[in-house]
PDB file of N, CA and C in Angstrom:
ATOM      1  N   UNK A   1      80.383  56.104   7.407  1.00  0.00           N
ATOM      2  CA  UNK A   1      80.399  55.695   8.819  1.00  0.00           C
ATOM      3  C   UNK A   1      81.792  55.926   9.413  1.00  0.00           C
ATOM      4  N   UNK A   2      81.996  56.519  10.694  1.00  0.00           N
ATOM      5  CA  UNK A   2      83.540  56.700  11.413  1.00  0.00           C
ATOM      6  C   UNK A   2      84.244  55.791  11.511  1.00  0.00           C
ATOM      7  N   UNK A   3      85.509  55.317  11.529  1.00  0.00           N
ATOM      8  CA  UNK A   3      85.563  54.579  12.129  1.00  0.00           C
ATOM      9  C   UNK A   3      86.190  54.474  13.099  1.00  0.00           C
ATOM     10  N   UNK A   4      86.376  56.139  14.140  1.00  0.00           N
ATOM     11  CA  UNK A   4      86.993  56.085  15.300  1.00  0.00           C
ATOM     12  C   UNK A   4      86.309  56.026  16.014  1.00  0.00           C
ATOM     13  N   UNK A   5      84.667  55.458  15.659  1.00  0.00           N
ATOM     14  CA  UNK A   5      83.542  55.511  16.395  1.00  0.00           C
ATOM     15  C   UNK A   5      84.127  53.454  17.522  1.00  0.00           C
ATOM     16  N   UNK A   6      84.642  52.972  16.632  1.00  0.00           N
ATOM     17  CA  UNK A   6      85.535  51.768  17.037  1.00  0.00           C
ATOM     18  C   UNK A   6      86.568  51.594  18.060  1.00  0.00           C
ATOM     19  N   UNK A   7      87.134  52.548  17.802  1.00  0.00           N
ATOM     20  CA  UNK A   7      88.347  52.807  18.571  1.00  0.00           C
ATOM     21  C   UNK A   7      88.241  53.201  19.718  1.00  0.00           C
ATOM     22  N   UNK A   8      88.887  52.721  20.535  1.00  0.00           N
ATOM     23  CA  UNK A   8      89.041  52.793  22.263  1.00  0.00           C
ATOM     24  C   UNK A   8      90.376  53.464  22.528  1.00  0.00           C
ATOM     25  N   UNK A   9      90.199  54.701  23.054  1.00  0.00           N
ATOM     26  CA  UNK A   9      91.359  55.355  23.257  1.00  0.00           C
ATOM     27  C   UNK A   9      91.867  54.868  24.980  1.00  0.00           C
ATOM     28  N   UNK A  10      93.156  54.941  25.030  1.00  0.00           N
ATOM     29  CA  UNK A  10      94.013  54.600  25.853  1.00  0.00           C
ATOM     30  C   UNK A  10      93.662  55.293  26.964  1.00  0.00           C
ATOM     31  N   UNK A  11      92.746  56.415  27.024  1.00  0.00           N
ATOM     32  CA  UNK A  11      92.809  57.266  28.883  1.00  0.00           C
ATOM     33  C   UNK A  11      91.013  56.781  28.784  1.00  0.00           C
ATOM     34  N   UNK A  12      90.617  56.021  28.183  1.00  0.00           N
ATOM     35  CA  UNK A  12      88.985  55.882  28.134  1.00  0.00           C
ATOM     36  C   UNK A  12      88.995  55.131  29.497  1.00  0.00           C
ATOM     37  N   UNK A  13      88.010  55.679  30.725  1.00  0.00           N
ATOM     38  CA  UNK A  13      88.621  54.798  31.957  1.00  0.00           C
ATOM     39  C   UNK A  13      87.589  53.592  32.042  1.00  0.00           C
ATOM     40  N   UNK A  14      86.889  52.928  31.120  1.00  0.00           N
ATOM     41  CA  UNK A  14      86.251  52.274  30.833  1.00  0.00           C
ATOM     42  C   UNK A  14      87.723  50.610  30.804  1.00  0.00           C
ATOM     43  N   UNK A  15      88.023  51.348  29.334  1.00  0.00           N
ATOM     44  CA  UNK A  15      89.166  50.062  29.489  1.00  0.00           C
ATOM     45  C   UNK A  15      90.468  49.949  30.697  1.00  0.00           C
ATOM     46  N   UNK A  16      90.359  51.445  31.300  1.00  0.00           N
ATOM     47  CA  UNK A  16      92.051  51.621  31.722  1.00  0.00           C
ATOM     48  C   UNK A  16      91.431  50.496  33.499  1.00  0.00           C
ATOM     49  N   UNK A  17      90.664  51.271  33.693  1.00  0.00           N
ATOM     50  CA  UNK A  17      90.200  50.504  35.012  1.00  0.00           C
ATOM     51  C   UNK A  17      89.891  48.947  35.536  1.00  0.00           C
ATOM     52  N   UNK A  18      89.472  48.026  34.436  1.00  0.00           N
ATOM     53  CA  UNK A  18      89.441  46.911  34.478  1.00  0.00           C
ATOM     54  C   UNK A  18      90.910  46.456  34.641  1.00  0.00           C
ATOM     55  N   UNK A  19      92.108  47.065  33.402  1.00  0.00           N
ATOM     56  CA  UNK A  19      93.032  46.395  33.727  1.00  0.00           C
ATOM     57  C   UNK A  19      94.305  46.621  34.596  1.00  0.00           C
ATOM     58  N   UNK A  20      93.855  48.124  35.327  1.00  0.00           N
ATOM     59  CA  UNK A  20      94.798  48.331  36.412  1.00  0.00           C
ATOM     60  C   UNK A  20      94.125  47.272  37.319  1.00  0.00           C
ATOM     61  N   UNK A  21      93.111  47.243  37.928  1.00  0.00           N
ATOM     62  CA  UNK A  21      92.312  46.440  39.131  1.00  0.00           C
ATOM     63  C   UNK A  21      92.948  45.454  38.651  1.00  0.00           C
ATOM     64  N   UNK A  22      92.933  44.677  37.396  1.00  0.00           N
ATOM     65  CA  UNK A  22      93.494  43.203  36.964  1.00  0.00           C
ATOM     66  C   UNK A  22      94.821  43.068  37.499  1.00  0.00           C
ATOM     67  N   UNK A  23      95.599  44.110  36.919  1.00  0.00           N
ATOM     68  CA  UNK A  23      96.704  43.751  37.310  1.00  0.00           C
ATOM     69  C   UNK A  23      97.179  43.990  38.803  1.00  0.00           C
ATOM     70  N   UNK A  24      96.401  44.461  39.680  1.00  0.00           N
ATOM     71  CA  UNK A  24      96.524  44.757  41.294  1.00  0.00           C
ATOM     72  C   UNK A  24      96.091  43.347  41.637  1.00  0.00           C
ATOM     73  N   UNK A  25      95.367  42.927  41.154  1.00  0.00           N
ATOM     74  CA  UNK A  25      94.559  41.761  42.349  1.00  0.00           C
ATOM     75  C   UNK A  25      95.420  40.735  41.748  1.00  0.00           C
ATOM     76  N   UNK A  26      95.916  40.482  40.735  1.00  0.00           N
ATOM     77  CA  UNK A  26      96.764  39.354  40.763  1.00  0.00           C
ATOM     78  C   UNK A  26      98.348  39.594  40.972  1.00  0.00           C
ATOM     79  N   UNK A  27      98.647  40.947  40.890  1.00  0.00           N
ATOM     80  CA  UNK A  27     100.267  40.897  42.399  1.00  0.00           C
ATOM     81  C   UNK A  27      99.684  40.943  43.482  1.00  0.00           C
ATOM     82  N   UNK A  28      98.276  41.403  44.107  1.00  0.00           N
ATOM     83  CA  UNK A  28      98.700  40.752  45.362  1.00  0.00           C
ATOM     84  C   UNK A  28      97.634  39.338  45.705  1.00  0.00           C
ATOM     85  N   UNK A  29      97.561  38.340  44.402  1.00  0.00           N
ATOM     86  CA  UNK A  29      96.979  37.469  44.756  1.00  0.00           C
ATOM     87  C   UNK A  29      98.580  36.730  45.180  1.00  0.00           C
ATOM     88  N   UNK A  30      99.323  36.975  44.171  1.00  0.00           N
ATOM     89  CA  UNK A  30     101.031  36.119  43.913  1.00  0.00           C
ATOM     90  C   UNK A  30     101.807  36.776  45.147  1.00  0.00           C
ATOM     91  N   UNK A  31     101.242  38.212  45.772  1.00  0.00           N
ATOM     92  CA  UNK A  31     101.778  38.157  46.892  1.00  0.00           C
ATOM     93  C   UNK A  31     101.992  37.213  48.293  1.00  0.00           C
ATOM     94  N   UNK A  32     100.262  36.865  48.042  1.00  0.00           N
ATOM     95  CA  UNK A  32      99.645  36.301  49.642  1.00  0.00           C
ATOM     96  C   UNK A  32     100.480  35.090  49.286  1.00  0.00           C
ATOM     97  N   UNK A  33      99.914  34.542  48.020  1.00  0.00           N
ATOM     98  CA  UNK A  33     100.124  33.174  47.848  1.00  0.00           C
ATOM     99  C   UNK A  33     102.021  33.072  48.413  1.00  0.00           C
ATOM    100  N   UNK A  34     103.145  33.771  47.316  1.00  0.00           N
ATOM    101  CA  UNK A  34     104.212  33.521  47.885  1.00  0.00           C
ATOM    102  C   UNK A  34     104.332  33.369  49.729  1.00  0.00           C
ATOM    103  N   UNK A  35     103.694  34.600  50.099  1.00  0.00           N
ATOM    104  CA  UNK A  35     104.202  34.529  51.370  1.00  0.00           C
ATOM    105  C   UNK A  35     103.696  33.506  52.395  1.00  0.00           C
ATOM    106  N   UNK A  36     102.356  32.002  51.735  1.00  0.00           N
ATOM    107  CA  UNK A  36     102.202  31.104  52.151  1.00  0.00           C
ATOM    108  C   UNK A  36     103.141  30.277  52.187  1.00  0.00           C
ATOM    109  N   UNK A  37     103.542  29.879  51.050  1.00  0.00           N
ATOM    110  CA  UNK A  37     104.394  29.516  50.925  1.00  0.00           C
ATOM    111  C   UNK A  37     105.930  29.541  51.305  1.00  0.00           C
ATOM    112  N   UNK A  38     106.091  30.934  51.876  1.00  0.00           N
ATOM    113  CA  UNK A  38     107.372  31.182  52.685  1.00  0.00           C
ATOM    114  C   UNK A  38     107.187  31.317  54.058  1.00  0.00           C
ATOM    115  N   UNK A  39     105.872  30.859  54.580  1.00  0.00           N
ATOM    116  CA  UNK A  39     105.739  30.792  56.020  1.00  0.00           C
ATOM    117  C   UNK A  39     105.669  29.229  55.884  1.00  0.00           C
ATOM    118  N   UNK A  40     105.029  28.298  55.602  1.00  0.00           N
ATOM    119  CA  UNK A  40     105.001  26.911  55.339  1.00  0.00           C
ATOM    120  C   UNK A  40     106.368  26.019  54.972  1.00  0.00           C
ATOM    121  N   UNK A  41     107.160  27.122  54.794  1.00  0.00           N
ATOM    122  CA  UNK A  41     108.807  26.621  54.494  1.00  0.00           C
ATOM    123  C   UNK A  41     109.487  26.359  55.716  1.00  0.00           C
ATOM    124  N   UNK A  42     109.166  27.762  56.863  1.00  0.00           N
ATOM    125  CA  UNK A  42     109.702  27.904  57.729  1.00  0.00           C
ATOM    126  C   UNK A  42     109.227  27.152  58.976  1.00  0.00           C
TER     127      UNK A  42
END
């Protein structure tokens, strides 16, 4: 049995896409949020 049949290669856009989107939506969740917070200051 393979066992690179296991293995998830790094350009597979299966995995790459979940965690670019991941990591977009939470800088600009920490975006909005900061800039509540820096209008609510002012």
């Amino acid at each position: 049995m393979p066992r690179n049949h296991f293995i998830r290669p790094d350009n597979d856009p299966a995995v790459l896409e979940p965690n670019k989107a991941g990591s977009f939506g939470f800088g600009a969740m920490m975006s909005l949020f900061g800039l509540a917070l820096w209008r609510r200051r002012k």
